[in-house]
N, C-alpha and C. Protein backbone atom coordinates (compact mmCIF):
# COMPACT_ATOMS: atom_id res chain seq x y z
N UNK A 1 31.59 71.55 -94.88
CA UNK A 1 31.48 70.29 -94.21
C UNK A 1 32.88 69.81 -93.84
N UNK A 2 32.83 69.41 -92.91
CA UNK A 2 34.19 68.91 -92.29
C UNK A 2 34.51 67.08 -91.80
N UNK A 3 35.26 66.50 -91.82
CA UNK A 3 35.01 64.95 -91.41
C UNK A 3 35.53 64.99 -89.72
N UNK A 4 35.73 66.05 -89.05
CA UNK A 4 36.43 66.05 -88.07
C UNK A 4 35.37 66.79 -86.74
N UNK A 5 35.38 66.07 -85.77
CA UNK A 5 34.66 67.07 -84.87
C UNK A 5 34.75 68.43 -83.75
N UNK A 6 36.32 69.03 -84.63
CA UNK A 6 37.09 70.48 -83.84
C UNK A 6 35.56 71.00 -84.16
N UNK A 7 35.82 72.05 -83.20
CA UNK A 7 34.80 72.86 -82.76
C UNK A 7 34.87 74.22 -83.73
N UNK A 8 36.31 74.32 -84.03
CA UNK A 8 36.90 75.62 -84.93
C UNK A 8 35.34 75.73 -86.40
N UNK A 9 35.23 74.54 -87.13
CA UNK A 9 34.78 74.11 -87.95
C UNK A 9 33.41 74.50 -87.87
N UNK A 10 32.71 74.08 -86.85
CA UNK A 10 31.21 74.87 -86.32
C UNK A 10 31.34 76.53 -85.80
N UNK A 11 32.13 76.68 -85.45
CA UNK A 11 32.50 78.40 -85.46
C UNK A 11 32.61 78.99 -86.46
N UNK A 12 33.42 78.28 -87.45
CA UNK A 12 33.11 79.12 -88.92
C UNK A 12 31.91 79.49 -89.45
N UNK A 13 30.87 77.53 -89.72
CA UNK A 13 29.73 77.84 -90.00
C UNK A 13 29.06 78.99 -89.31
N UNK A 14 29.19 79.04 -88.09
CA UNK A 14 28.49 79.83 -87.22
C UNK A 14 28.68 81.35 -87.46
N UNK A 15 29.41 81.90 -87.83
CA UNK A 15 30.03 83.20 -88.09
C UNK A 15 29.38 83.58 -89.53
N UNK A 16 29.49 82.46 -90.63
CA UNK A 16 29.36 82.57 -91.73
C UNK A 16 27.56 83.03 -91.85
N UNK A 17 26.79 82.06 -91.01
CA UNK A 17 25.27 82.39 -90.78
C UNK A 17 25.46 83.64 -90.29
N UNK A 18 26.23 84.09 -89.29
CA UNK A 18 25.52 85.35 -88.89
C UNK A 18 25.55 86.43 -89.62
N UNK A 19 26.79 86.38 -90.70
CA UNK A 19 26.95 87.52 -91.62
C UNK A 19 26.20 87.21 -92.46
N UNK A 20 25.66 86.25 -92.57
CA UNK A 20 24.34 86.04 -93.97
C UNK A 20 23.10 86.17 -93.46
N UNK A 21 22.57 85.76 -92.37
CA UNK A 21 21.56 86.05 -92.14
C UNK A 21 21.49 86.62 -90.74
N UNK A 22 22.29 86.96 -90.04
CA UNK A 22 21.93 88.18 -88.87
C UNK A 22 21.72 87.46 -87.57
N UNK A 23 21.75 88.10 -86.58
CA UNK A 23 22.25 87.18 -85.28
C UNK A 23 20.93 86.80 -84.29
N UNK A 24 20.42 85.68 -84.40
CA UNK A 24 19.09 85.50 -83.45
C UNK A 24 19.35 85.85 -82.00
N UNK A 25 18.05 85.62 -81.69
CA UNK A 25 18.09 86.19 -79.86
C UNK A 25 18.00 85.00 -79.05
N UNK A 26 17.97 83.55 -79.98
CA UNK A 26 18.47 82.62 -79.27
C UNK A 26 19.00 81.46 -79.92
N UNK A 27 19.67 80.75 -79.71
CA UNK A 27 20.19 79.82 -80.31
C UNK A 27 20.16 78.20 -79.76
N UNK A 28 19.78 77.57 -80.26
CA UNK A 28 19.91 76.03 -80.03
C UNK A 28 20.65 74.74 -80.52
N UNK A 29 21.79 74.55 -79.90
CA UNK A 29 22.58 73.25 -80.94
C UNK A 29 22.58 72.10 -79.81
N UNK A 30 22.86 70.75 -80.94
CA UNK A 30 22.63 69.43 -80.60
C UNK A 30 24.22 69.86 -79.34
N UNK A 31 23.96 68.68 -78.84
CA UNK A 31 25.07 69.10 -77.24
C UNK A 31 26.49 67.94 -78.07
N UNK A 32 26.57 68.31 -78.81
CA UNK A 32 27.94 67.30 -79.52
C UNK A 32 29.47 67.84 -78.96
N UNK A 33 30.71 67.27 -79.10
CA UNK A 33 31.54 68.08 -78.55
C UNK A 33 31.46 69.15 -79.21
N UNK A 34 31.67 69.22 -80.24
CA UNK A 34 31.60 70.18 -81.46
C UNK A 34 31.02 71.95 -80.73
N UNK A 35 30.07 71.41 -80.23
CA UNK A 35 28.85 72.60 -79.87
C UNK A 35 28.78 72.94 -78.59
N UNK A 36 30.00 71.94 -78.07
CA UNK A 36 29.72 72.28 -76.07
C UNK A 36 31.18 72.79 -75.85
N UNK A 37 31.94 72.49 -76.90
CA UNK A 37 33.31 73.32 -76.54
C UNK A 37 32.72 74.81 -76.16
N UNK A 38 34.24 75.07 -75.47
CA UNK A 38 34.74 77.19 -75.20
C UNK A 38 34.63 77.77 -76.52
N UNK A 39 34.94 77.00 -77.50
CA UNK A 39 35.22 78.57 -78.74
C UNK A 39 33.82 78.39 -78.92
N UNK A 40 33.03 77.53 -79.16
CA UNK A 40 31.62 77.84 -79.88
C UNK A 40 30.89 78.16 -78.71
N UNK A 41 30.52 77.99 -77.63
CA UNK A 41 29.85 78.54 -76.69
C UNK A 41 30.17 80.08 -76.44
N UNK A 42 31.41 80.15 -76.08
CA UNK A 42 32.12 81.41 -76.38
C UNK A 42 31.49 82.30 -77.70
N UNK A 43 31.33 81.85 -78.74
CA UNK A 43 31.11 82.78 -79.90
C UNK A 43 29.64 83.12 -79.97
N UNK A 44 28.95 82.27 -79.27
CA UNK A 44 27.17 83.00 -78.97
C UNK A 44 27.24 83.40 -77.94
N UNK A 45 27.60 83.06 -76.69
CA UNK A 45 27.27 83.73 -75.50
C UNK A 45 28.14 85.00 -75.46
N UNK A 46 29.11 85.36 -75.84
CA UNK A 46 29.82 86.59 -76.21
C UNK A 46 28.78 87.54 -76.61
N UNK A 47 27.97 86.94 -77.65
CA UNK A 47 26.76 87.95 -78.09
C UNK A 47 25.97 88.32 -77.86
N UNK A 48 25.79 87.86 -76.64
CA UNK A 48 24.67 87.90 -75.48
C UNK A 48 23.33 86.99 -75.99
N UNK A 49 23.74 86.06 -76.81
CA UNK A 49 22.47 85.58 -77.81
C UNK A 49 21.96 84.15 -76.52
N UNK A 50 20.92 83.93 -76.33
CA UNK A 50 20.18 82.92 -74.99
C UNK A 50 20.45 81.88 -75.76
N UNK A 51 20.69 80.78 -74.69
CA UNK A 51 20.79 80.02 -75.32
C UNK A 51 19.68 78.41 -74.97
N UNK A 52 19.30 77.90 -75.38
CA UNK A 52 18.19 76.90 -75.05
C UNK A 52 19.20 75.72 -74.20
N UNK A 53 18.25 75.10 -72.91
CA UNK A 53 18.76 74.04 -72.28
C UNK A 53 18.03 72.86 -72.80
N UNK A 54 18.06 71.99 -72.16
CA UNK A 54 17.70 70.85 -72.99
C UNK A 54 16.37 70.43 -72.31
N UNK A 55 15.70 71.63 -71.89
CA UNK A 55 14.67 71.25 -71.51
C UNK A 55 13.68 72.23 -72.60
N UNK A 56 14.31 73.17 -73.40
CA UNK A 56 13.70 74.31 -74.37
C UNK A 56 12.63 75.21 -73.96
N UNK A 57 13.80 75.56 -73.02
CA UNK A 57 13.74 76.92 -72.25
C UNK A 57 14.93 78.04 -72.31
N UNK A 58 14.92 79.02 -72.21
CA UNK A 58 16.37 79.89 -72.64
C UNK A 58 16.94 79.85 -71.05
């Protein structure tokens, strides 16, 4: 948990899930800066993993 909203911080979590539980074929996060930055968009779409619009559709 972090008190700050860098994006670095949700990339960790994010990395940390995938080595624990394995990489889905799609992914959905709240649109916070946190989750709409380059490094975290960057670190799923790199993976080719879909990602949901905000209409929850890939």
């Amino acid at each position: 948990m972090a008190i700050t909203l860098e994006a670095i911080h949700a990339v960790e979590a994010l990395e940390e899930a995938f080595a624990k539980y394995g990489q889905p074929q799609i992914f959905n996060a709240d649109q916070g800066s946190q989750f709409t930055a380059t490094a975290f968009t960057e670190a799923v779409l790199d993976r080719r993993i879909k990602s949901m619009d905000g209409k929850e559709a890939c």
